[in-house]
PDB file of N, CA and C in Angstrom:
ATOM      1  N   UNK A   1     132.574  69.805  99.367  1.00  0.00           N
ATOM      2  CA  UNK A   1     132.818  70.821 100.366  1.00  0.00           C
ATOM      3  C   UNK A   1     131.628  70.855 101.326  1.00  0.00           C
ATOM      4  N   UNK A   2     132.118  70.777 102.742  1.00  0.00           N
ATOM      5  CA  UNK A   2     130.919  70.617 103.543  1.00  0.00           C
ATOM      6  C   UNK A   2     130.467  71.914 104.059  1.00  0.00           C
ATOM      7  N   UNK A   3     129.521  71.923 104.711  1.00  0.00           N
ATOM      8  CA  UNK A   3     128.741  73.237 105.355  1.00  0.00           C
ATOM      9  C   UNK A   3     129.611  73.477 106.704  1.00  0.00           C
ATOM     10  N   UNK A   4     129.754  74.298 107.185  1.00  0.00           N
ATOM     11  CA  UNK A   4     130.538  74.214 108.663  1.00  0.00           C
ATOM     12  C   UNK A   4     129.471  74.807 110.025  1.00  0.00           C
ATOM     13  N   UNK A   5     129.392  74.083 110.732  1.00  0.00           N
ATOM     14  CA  UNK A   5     128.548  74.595 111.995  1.00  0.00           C
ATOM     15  C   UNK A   5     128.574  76.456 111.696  1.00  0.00           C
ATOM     16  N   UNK A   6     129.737  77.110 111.595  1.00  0.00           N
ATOM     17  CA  UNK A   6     129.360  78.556 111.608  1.00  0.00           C
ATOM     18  C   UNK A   6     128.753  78.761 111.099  1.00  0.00           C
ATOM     19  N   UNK A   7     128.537  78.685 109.485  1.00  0.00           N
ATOM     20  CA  UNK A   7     127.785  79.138 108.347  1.00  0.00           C
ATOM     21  C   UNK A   7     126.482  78.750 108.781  1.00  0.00           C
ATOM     22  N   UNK A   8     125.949  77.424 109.598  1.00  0.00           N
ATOM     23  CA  UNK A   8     124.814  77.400 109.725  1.00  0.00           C
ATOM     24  C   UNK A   8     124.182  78.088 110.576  1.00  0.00           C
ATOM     25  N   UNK A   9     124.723  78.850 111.597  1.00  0.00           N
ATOM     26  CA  UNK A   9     124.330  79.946 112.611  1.00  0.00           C
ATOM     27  C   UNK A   9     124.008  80.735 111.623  1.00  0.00           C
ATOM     28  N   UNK A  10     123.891  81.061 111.073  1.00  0.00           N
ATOM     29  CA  UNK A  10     124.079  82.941 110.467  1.00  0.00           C
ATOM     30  C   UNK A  10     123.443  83.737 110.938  1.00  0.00           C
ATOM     31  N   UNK A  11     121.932  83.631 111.334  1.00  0.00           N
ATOM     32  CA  UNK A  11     120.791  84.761 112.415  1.00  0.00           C
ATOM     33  C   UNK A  11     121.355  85.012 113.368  1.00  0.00           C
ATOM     34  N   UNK A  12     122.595  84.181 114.146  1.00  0.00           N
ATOM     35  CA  UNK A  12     122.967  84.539 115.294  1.00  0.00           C
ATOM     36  C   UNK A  12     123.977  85.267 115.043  1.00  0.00           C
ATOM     37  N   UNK A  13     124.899  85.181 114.013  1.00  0.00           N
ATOM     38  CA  UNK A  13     126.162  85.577 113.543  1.00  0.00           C
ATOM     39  C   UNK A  13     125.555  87.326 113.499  1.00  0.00           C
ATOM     40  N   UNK A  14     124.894  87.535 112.779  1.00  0.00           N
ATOM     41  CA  UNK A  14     124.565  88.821 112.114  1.00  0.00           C
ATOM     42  C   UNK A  14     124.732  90.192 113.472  1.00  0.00           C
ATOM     43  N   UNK A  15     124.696  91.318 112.593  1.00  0.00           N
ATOM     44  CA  UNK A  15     125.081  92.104 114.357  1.00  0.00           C
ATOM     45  C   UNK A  15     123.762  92.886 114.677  1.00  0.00           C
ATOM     46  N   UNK A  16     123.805  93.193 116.039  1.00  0.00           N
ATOM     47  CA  UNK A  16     122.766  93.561 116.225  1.00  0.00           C
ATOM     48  C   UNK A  16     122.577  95.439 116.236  1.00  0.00           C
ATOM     49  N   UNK A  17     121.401  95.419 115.304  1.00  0.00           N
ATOM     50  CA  UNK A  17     121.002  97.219 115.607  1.00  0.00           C
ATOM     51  C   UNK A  17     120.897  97.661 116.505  1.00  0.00           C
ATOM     52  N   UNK A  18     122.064  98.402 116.653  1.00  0.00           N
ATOM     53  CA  UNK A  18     121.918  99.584 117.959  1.00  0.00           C
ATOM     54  C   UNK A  18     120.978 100.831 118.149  1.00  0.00           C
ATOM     55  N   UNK A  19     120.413 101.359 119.044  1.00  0.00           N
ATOM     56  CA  UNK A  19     119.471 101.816 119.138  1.00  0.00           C
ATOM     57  C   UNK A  19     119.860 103.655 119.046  1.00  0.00           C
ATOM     58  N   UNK A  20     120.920 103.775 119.261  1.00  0.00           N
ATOM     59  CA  UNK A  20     121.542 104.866 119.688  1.00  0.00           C
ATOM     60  C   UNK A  20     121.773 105.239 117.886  1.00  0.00           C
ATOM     61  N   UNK A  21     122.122 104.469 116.714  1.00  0.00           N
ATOM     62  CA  UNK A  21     122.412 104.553 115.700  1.00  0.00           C
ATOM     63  C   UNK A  21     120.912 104.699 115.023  1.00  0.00           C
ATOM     64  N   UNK A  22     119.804 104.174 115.555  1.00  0.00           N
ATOM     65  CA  UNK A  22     118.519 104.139 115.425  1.00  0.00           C
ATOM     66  C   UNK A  22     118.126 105.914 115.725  1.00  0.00           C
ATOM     67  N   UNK A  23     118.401 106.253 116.799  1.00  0.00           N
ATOM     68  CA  UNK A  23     118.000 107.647 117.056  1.00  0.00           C
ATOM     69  C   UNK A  23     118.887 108.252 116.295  1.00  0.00           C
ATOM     70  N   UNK A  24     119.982 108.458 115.656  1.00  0.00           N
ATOM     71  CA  UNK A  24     121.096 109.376 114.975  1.00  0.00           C
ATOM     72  C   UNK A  24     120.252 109.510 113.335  1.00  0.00           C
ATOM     73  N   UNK A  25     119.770 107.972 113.026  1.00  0.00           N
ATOM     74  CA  UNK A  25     119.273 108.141 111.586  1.00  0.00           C
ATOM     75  C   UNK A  25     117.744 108.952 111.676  1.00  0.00           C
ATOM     76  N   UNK A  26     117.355 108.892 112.748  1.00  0.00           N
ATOM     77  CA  UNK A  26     115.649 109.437 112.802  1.00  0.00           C
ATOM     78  C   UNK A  26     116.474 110.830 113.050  1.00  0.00           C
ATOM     79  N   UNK A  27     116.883 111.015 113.656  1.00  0.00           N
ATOM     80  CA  UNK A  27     117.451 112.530 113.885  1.00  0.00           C
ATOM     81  C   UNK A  27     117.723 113.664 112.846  1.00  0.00           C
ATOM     82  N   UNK A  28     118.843 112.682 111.686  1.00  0.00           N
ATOM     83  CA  UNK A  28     118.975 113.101 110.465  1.00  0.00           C
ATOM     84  C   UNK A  28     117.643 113.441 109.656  1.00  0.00           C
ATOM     85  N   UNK A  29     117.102 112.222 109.581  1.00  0.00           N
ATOM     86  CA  UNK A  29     115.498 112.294 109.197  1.00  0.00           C
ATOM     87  C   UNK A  29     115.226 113.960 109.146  1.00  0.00           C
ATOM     88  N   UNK A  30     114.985 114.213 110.022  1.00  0.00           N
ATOM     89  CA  UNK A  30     114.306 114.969 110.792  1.00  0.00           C
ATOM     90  C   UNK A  30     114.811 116.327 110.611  1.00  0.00           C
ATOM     91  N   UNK A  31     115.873 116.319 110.085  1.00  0.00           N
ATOM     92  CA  UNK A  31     117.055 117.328 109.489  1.00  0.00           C
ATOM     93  C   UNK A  31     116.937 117.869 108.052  1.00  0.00           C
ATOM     94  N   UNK A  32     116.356 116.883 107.620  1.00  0.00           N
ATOM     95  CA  UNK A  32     116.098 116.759 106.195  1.00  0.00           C
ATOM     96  C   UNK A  32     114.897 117.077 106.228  1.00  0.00           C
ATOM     97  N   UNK A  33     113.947 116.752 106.812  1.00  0.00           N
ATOM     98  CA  UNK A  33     112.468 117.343 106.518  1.00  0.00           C
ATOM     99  C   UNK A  33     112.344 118.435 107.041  1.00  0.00           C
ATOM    100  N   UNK A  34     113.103 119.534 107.556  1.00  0.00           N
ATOM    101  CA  UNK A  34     113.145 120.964 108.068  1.00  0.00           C
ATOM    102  C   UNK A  34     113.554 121.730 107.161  1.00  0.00           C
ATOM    103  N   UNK A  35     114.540 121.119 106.218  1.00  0.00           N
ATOM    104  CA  UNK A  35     115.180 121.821 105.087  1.00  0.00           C
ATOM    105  C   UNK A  35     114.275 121.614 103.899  1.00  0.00           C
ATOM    106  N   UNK A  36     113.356 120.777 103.821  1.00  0.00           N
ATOM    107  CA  UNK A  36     112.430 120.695 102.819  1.00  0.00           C
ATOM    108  C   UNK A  36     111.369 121.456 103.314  1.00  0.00           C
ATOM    109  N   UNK A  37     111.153 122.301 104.258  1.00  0.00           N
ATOM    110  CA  UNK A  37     109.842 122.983 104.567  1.00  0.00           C
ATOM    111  C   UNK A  37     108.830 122.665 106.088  1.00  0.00           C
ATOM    112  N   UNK A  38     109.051 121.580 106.593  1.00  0.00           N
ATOM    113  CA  UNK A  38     108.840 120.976 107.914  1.00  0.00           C
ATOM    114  C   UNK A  38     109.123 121.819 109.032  1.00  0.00           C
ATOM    115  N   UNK A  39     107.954 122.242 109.504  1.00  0.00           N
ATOM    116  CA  UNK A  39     108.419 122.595 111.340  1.00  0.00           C
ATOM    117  C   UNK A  39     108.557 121.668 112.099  1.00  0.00           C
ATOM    118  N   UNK A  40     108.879 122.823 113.530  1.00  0.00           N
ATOM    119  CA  UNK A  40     109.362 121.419 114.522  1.00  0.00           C
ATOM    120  C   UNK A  40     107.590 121.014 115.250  1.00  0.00           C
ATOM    121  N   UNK A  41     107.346 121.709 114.557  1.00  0.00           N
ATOM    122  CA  UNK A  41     105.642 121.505 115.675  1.00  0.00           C
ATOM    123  C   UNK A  41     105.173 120.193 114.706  1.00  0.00           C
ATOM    124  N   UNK A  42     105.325 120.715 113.464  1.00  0.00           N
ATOM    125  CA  UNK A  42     104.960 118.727 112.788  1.00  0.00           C
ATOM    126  C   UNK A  42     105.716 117.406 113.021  1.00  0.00           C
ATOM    127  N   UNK A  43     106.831 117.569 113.087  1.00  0.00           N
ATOM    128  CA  UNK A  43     107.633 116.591 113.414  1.00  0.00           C
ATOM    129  C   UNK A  43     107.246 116.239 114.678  1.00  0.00           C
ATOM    130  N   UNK A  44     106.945 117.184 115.446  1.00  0.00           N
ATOM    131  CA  UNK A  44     106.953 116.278 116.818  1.00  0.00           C
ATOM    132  C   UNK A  44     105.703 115.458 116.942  1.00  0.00           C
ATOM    133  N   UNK A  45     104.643 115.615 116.103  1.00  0.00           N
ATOM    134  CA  UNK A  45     103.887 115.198 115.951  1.00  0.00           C
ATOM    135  C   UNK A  45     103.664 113.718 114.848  1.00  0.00           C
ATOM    136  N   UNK A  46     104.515 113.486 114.633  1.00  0.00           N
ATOM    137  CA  UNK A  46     104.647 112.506 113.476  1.00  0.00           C
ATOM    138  C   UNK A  46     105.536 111.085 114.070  1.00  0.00           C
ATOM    139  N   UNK A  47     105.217 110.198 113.428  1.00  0.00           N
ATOM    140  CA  UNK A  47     106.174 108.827 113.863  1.00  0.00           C
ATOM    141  C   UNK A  47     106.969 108.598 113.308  1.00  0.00           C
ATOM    142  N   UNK A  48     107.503 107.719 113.116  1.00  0.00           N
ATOM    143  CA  UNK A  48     108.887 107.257 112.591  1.00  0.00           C
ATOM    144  C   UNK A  48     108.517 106.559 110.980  1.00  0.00           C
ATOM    145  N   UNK A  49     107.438 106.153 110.834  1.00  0.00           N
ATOM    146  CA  UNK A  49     106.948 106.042 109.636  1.00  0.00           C
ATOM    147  C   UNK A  49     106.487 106.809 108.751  1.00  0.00           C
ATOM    148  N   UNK A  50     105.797 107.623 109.988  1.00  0.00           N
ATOM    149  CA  UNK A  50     104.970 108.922 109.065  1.00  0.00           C
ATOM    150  C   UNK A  50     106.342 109.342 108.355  1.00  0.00           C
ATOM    151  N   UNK A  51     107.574 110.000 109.015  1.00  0.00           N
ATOM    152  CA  UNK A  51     108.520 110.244 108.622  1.00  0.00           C
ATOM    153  C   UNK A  51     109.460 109.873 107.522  1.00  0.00           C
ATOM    154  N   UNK A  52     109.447 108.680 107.628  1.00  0.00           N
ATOM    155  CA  UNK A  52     110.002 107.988 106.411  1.00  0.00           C
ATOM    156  C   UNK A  52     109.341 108.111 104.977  1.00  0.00           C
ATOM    157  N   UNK A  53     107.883 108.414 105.257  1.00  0.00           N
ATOM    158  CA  UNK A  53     106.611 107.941 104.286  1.00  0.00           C
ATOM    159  C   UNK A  53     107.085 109.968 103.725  1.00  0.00           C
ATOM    160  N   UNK A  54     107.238 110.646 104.720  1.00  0.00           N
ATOM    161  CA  UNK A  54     107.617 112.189 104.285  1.00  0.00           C
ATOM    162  C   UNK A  54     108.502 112.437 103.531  1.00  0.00           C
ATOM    163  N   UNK A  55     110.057 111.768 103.440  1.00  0.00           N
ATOM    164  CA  UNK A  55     111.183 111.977 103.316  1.00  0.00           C
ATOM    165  C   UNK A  55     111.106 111.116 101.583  1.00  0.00           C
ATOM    166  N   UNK A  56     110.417 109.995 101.600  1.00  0.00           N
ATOM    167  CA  UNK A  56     110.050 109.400 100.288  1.00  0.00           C
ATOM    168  C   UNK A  56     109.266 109.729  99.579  1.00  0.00           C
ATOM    169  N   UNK A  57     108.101 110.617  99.742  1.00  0.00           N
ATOM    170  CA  UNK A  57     107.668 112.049  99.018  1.00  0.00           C
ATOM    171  C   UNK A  57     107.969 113.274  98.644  1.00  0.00           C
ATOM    172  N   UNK A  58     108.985 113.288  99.357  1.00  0.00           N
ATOM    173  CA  UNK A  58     109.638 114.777  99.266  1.00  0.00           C
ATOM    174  C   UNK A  58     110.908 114.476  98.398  1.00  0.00           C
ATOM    175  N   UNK A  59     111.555 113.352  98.076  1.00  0.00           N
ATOM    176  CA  UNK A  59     112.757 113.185  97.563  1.00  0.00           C
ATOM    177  C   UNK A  59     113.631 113.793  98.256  1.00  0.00           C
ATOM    178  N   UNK A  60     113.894 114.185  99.366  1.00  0.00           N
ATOM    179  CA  UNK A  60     115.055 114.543  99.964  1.00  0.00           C
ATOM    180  C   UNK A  60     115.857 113.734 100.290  1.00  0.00           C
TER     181      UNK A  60
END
């Protein structure tokens, strides 16, 4: 069984992250660390990592 030109694309095949779906999940984020105790004055102050690095400490 041979390989077929498609299968060997695959990086190109794959779909691309939308950015708009990018802001909806930071958004949520951000939803979740308010209900765990978070103001909006920290959040706005925080990155998208800091955030993540919050949300994986907090178990929310």
């Amino acid at each position: 069984m041979r390989i077929r030109r498609a299968m060997r694309k695959k990086p190109l095949r794959r779909p691309v992250k939308k950015p708009r779906l990018k802001r909806r999940r930071l958004l949520e984020q951000k939803r979740r660390l308010t209900t765990a105790g978070y103001n909006e004055e920290q959040l706005l102050h925080m990155n998208t990592k800091q955030i993540r690095e919050a949300i994986r400490a907090e178990g929310v």
